[in-house]
Protein backbone atom coordinates (compact mmCIF):
# COMPACT_ATOMS: atom_id res chain seq x y z
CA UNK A 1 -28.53 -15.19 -125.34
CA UNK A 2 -30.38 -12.00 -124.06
CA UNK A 3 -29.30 -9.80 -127.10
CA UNK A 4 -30.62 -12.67 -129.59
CA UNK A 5 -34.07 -12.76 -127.32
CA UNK A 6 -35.87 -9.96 -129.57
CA UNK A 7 -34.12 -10.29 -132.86
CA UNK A 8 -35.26 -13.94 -133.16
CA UNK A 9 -38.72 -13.51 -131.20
CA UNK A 10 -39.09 -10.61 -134.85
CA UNK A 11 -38.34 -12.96 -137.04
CA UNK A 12 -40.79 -15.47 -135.87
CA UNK A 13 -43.43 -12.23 -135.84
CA UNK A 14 -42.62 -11.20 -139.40
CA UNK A 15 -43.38 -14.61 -140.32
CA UNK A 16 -46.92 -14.75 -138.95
CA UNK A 17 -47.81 -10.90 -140.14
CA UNK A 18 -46.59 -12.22 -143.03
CA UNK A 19 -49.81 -14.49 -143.31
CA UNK A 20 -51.71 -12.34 -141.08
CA UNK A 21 -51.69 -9.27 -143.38
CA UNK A 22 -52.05 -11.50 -146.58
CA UNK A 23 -55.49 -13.06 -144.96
CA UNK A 24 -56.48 -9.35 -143.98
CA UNK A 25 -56.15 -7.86 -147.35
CA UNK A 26 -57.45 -10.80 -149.17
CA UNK A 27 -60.40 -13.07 -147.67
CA UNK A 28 -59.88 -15.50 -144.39
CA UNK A 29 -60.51 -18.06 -147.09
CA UNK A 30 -56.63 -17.57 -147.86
CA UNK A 31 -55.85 -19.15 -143.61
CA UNK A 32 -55.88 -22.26 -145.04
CA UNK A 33 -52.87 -21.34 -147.92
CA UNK A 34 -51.02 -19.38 -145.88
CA UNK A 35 -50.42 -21.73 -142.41
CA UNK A 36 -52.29 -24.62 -142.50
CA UNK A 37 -50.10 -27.94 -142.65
CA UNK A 38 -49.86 -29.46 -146.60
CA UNK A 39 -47.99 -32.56 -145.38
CA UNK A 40 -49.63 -35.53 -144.53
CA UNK A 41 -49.98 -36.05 -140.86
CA UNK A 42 -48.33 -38.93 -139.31
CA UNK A 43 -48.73 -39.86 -136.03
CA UNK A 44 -45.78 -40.63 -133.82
CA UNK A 45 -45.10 -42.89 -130.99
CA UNK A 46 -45.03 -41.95 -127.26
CA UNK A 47 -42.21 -40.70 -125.88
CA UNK A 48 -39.78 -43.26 -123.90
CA UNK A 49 -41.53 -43.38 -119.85
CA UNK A 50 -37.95 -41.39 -118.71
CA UNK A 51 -37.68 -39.13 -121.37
CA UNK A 52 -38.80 -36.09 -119.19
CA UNK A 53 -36.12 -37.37 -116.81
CA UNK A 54 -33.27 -36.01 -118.88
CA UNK A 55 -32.63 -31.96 -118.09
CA UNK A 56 -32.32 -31.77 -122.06
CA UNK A 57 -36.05 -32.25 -122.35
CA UNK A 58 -36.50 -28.93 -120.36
CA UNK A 59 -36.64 -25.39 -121.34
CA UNK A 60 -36.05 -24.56 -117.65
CA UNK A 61 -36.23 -26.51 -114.86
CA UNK A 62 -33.76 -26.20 -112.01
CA UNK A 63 -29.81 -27.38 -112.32
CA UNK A 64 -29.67 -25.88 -115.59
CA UNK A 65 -27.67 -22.63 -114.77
CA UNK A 66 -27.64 -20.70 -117.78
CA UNK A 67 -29.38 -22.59 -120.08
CA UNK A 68 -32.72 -21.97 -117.83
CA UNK A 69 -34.32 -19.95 -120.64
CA UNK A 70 -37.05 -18.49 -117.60
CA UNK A 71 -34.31 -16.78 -116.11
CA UNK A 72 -33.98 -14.05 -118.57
CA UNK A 73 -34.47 -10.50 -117.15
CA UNK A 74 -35.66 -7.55 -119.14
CA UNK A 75 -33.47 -3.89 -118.51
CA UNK A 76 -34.31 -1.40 -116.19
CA UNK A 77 -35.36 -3.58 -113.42
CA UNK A 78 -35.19 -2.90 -109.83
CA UNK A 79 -37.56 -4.74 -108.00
CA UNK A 80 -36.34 -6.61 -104.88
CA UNK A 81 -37.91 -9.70 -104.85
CA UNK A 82 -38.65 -11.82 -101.85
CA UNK A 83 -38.06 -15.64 -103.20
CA UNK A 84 -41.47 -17.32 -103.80
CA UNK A 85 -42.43 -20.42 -102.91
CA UNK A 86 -43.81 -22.29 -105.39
CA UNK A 87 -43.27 -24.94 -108.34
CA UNK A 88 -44.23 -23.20 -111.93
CA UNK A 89 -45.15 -25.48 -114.77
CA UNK A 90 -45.34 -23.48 -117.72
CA UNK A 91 -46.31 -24.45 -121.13
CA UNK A 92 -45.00 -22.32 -124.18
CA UNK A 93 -46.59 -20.95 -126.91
CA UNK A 94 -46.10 -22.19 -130.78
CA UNK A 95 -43.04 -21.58 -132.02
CA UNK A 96 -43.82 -23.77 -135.37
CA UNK A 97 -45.05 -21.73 -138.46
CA UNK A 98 -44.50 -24.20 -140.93
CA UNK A 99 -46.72 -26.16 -143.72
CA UNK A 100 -43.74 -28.79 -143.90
CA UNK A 101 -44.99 -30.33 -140.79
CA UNK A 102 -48.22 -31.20 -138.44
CA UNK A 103 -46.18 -31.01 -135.58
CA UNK A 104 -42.83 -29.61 -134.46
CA UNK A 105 -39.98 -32.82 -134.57
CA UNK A 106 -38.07 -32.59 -131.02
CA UNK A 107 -34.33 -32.24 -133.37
CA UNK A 108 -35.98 -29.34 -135.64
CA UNK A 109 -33.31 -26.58 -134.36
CA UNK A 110 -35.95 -23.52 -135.67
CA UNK A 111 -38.86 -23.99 -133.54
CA UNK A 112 -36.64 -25.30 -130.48
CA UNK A 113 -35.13 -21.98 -130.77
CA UNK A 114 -38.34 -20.06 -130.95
CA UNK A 115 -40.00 -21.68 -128.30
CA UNK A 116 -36.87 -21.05 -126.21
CA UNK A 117 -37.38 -17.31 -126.44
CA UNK A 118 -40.76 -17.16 -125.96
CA UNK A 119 -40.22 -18.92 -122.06
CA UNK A 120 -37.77 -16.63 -121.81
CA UNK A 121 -40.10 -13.32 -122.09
CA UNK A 122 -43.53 -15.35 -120.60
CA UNK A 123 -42.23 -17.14 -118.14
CA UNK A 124 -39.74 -14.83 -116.32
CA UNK A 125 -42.79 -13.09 -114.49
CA UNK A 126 -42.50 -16.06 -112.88
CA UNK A 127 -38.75 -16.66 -111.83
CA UNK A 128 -38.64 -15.18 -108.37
CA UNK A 129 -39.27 -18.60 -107.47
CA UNK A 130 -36.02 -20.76 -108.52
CA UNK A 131 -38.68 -24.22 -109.33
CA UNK A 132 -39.56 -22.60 -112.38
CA UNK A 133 -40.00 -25.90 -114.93
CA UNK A 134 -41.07 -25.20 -118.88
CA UNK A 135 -40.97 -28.88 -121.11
CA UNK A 136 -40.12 -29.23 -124.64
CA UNK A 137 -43.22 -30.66 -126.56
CA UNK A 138 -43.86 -32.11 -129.71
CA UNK A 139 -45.74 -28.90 -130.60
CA UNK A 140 -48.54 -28.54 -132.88
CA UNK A 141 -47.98 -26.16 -136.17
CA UNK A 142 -49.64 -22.93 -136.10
CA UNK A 143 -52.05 -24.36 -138.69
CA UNK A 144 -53.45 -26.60 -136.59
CA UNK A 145 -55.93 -23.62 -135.02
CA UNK A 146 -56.63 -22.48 -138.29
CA UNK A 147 -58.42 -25.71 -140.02
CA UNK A 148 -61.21 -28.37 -138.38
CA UNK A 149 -59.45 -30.86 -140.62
CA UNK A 150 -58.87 -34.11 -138.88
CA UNK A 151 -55.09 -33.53 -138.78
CA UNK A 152 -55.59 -30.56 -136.73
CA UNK A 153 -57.12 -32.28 -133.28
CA UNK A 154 -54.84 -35.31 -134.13
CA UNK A 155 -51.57 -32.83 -134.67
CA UNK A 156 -52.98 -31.09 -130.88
CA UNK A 157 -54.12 -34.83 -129.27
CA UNK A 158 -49.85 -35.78 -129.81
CA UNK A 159 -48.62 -32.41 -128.74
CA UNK A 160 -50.73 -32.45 -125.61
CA UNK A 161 -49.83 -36.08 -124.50
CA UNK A 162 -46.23 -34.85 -124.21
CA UNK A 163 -47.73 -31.64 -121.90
CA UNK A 164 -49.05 -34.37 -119.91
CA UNK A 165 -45.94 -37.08 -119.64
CA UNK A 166 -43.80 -33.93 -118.63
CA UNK A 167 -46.03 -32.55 -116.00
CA UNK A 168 -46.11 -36.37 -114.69
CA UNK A 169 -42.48 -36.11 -114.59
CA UNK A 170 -42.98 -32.23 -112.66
CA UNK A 171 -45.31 -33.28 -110.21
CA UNK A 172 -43.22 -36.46 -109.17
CA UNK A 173 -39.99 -34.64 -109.26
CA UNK A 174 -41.13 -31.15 -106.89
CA UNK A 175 -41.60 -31.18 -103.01
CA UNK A 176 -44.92 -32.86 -102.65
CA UNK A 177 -45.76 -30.44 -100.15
CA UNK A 178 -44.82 -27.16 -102.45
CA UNK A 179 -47.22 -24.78 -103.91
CA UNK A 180 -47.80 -25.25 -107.31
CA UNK A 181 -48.69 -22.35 -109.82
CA UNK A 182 -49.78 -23.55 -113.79
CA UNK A 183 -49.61 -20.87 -116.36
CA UNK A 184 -49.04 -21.50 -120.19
CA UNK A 185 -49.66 -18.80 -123.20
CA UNK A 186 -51.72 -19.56 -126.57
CA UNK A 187 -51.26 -23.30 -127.35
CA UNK A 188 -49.62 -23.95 -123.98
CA UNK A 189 -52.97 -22.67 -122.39
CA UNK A 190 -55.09 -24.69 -124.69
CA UNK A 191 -53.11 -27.43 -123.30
CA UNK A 192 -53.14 -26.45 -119.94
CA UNK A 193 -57.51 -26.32 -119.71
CA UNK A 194 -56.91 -29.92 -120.46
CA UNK A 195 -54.38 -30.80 -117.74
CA UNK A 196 -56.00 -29.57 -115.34
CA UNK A 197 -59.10 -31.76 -115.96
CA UNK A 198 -57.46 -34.86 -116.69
CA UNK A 199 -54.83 -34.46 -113.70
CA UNK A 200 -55.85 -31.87 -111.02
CA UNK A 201 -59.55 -31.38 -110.67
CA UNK A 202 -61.14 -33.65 -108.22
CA UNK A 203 -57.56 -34.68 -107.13
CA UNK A 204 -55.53 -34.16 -103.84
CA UNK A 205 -53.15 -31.97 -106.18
CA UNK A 206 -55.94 -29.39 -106.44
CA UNK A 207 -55.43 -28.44 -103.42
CA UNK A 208 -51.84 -27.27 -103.72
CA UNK A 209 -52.93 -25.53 -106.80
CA UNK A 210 -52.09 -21.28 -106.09
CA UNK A 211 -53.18 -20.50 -109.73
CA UNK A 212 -53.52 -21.58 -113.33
CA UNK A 213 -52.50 -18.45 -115.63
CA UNK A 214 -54.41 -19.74 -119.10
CA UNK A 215 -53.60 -16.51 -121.12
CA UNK A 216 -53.75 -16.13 -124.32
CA UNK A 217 -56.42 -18.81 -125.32
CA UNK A 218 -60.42 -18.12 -123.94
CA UNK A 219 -61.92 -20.20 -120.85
CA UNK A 220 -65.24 -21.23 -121.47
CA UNK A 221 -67.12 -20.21 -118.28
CA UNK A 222 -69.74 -22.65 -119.40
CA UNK A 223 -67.87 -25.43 -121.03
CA UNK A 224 -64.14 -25.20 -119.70
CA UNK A 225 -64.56 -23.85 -115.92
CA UNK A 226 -67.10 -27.26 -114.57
CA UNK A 227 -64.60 -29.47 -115.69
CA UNK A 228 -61.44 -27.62 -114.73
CA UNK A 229 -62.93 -27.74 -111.05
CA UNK A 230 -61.75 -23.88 -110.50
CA UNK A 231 -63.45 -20.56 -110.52
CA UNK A 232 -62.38 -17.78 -112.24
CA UNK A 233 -60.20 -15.41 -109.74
CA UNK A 234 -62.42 -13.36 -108.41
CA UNK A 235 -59.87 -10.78 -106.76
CA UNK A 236 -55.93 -9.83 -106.17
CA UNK A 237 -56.03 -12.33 -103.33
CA UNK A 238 -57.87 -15.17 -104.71
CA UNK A 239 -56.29 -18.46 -104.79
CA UNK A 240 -57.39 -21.85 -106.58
CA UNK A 241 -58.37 -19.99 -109.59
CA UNK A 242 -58.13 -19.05 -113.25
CA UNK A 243 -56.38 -16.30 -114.18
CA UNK A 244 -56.99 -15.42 -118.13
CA UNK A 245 -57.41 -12.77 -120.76
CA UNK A 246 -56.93 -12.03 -124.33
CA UNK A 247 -55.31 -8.45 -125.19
CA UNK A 248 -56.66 -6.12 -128.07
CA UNK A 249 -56.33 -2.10 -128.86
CA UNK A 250 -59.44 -0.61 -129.80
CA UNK A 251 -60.96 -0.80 -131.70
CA UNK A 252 -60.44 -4.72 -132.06
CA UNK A 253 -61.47 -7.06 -134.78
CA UNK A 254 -61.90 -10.40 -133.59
CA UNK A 255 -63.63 -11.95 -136.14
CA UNK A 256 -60.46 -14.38 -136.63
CA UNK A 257 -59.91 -14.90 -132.89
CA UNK A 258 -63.24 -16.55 -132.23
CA UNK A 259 -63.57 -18.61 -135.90
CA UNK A 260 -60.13 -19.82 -134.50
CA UNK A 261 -61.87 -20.26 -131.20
CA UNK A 262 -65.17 -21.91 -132.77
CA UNK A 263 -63.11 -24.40 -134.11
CA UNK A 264 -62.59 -26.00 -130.95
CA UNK A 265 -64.28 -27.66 -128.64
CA UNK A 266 -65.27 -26.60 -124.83
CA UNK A 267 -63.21 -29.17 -122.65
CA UNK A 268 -67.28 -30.80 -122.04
CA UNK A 269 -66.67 -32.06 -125.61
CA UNK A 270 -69.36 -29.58 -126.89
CA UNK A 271 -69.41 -26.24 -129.40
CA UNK A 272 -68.77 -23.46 -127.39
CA UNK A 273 -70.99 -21.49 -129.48
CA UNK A 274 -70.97 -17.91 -131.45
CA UNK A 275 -71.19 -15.81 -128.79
CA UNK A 276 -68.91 -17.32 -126.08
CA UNK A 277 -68.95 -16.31 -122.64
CA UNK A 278 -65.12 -16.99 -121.28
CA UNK A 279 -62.97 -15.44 -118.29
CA UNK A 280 -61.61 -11.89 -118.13
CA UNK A 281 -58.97 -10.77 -115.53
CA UNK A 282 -57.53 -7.73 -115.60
CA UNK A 283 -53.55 -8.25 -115.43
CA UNK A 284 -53.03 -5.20 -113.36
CA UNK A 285 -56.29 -5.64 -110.54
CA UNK A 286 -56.12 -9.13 -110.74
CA UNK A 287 -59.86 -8.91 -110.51
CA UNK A 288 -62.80 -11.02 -112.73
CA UNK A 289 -64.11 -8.70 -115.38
CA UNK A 290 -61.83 -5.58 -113.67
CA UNK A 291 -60.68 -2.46 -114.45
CA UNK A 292 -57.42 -0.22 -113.99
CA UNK A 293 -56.06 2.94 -115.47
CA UNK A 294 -52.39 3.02 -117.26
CA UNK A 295 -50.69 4.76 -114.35
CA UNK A 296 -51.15 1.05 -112.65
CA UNK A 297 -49.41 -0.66 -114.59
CA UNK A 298 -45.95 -1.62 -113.20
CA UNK A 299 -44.53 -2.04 -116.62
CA UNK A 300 -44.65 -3.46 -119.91
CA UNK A 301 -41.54 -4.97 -121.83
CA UNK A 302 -40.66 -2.52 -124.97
CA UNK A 303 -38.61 -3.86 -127.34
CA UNK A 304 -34.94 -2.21 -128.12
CA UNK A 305 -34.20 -3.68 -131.30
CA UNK A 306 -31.04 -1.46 -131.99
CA UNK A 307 -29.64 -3.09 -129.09
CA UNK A 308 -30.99 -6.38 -129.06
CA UNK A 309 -32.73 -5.59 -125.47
CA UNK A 310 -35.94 -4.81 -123.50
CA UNK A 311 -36.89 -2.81 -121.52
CA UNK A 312 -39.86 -1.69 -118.71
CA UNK A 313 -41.58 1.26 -118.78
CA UNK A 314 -44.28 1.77 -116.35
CA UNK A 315 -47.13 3.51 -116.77
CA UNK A 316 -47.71 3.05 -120.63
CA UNK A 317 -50.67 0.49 -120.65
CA UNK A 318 -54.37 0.23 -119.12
CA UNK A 319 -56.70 -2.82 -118.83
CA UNK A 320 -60.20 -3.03 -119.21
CA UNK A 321 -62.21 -6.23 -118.86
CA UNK A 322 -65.05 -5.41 -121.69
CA UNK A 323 -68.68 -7.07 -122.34
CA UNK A 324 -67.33 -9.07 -124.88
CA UNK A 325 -64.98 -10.54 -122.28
CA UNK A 326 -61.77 -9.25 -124.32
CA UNK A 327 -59.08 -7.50 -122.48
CA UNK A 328 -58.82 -4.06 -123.82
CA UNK A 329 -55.92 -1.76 -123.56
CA UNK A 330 -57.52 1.56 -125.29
CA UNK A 331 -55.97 2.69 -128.18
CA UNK A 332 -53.01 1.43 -129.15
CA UNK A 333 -49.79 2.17 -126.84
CA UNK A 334 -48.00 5.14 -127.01
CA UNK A 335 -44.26 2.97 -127.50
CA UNK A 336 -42.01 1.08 -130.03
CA UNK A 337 -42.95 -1.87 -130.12
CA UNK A 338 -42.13 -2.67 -133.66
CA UNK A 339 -43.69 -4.71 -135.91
CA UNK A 340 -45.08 -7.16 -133.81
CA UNK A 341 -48.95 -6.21 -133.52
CA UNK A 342 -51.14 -8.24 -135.67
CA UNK A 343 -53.87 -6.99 -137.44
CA UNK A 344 -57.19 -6.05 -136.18
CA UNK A 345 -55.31 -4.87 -133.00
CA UNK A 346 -54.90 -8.22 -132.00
CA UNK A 347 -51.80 -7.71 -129.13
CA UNK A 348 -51.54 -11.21 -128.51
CA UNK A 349 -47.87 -11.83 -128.74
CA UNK A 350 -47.82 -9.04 -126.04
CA UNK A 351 -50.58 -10.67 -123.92
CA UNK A 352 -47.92 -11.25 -120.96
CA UNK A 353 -45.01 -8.24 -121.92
CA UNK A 354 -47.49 -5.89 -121.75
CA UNK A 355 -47.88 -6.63 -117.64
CA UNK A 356 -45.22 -8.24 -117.11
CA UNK A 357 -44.27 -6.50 -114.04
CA UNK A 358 -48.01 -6.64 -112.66
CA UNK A 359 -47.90 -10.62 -113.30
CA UNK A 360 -45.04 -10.52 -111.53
CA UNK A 361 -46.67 -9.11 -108.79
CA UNK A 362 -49.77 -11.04 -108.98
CA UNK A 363 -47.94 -14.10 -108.93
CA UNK A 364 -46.07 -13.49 -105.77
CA UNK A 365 -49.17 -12.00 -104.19
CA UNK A 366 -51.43 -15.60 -105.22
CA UNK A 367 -48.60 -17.23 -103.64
CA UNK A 368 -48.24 -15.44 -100.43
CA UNK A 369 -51.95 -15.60 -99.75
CA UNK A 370 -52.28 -19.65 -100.32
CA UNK A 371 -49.61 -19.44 -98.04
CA UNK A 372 -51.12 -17.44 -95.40
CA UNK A 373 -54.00 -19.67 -96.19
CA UNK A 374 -52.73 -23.16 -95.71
CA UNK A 375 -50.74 -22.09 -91.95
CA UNK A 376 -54.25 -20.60 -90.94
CA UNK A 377 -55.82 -23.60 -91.73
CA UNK A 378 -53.27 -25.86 -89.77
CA UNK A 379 -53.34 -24.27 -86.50
């Protein structure tokens, strides 16, 4: 399963360059053509009340031995980790890049796969702690963040009421005293800004929450952040916080990223304007708007393709919180990391392999202080 991780996780990249390079050459009047959805969008009933009930309906969760795709390790490895403890609900990103569909059927075998992979290299930061839990979802297509047509909220509105009926399920199922750490990537953190209004803030589960790692989509300071009821992080050792960034090489194009962006509303139901102001953590400080120079970073996962492996290498990548509240990692990194960069120096697939070992380390950190936290508090 390891040796398929990469090989699989390329041909779902080739598949969006694909697109990506088309619209770059040609005019970002050609998104539409290339991703968006030509089928008709159908809505689809709820899932069954139990459905999250059955293991098969989880990614990883615990009892499923080997088929827990978050407990995939990259090569070269040697921490020694202390176990953490803490529930993880992670949400994964989209693993359908498809017109045929609005939204990812729960029996199509191609996405399934995808999306398996990509918990296996995102959420394995996370899987010193054995209550790692990552649901299967009803996904929206790719195209869906890449049109305001109708279809596209609807397509999100029926993935995301899956999100929620699963992390139902999650909070019912883990120790109700247990920490409980939320991190999701792309269209699992576009999700996530959403759960955590409509089930956590305001709510006796807020305070049990370490973290929320929303990476890979922006965080309205002004629109998302009120509603979300949490601060950004402001340090290493803050807890009850957002943790977020978006990674680019300089120099980076983001004229895409925030049309994409534009297109959706801040969770206050209002624009969130052309020149958003949204959260910036540095991976490696795990400070707000921070700084930190390569020989910080713990390591990022490179990609072995000849052997179907990854591996770390330390040292490689530095992070820079920048005025337009983009991550920035300098030029672009000195390593093989194939074909998987899209254009404009966008590094978003890489947003969590390129610090993996730091998020790692900021996750057990977050955890250790709540703890430390919570027994001062109950003396």
């Amino acid at each position: 399963m390891v040796r398929k991780f990469l090989y699989i996780m390329a041909g779902v990249v080739v598949l969006l360059l694909a697109g990506a390079v088309a619209l770059r050459l040609f005019a970002q009047d050609l998104t539409e053509i290339a991703f968006v959805p030509s089928a008709k969008f159908t809505d689809q009933p709820g899932l069954a009340a139990a459905s999250y009930d059955d293991p098969a309906m989880w990614l990883a969760r615990p009892g499923l031995k080997e088929r827990d795709a978050a407990r995939w390790m990259p090569d070269g490895y040697q921490g020694k980790d202390a176990p953490v403890h803490a529930a993880v609900f992670f949400v994964h990103p989209t693993g359908l890049v498809s017109r045929e569909a609005w939204n990812a059927p729960l029996d199509d075998q191609v996405s399934l796969q995808r999306s398996r992979l990509f918990v296996q290299g995102m959420a394995s930061p996370f899987n010193a702690s054995p209550d790692v839990w990552a649901p299967r979802y009803r996904q929206a297509a790719i195209g869906a963040f890449l049109t305001d047509a109708p279809e596209a909220t609807q397509a999100l509105d029926l993935a995301y009421r899956d999100v929620l009926q699963a992390f139902d399920t999650f909070v019912k199922t883990v120790d109700p005293k247990e920490p409980i750490v939320l991190a999701g990537h792309s269209q699992g953190a576009f999700h996530l800004r959403r759960l955590i209004r409509d089930r956590v803030s305001g709510t006796p589960l807020a305070g049990r929450i370490v973290a929320a790692y929303v990476i890979g989509w922006p965080v309205s300071v002004q629109r998302d952040l009120p509603l979300m009821g949490m601060p950004a992080c402001k340090d290493a050792a803050s807890t009850g916080c957002v943790v977020s960034w978006l990674s680019f090489a300089d120099p980076p194009e983001t004229e895409m990223l925030l049309k994409a962006y534009g297109r959706r509303l801040g969770l206050d139901g209002r624009p969130v304007g052309s020149d958003p102001d949204f959260v910036c953590v540095d991976p490696i400080s795990g400070k707000e708007d921070g700084k930190s120079e390569a020989k910080d970073n713990l390591g990022t996962v490179v990609p072995d393709l000849a052997t179907g492996t990854g591996a770390l290498t330390a040292g490689a990548v530095p992070a820079r919180c920048g005025e337009d509240h983009l991550l920035h990692i300098g030029p672009p990194p000195e390593l093989d990391m194939g074909p998987y960069v899209l254009p404009g120096n966008n590094y978003h697939l890489y947003d969590i392999t390129l610090f993996w070992a730091n998020l790692r380390a900021d996750f057990a950190r977050r955890v250790h202080a709540f703890e430390a936290s919570r027994a001062h508090r109950q003396r």
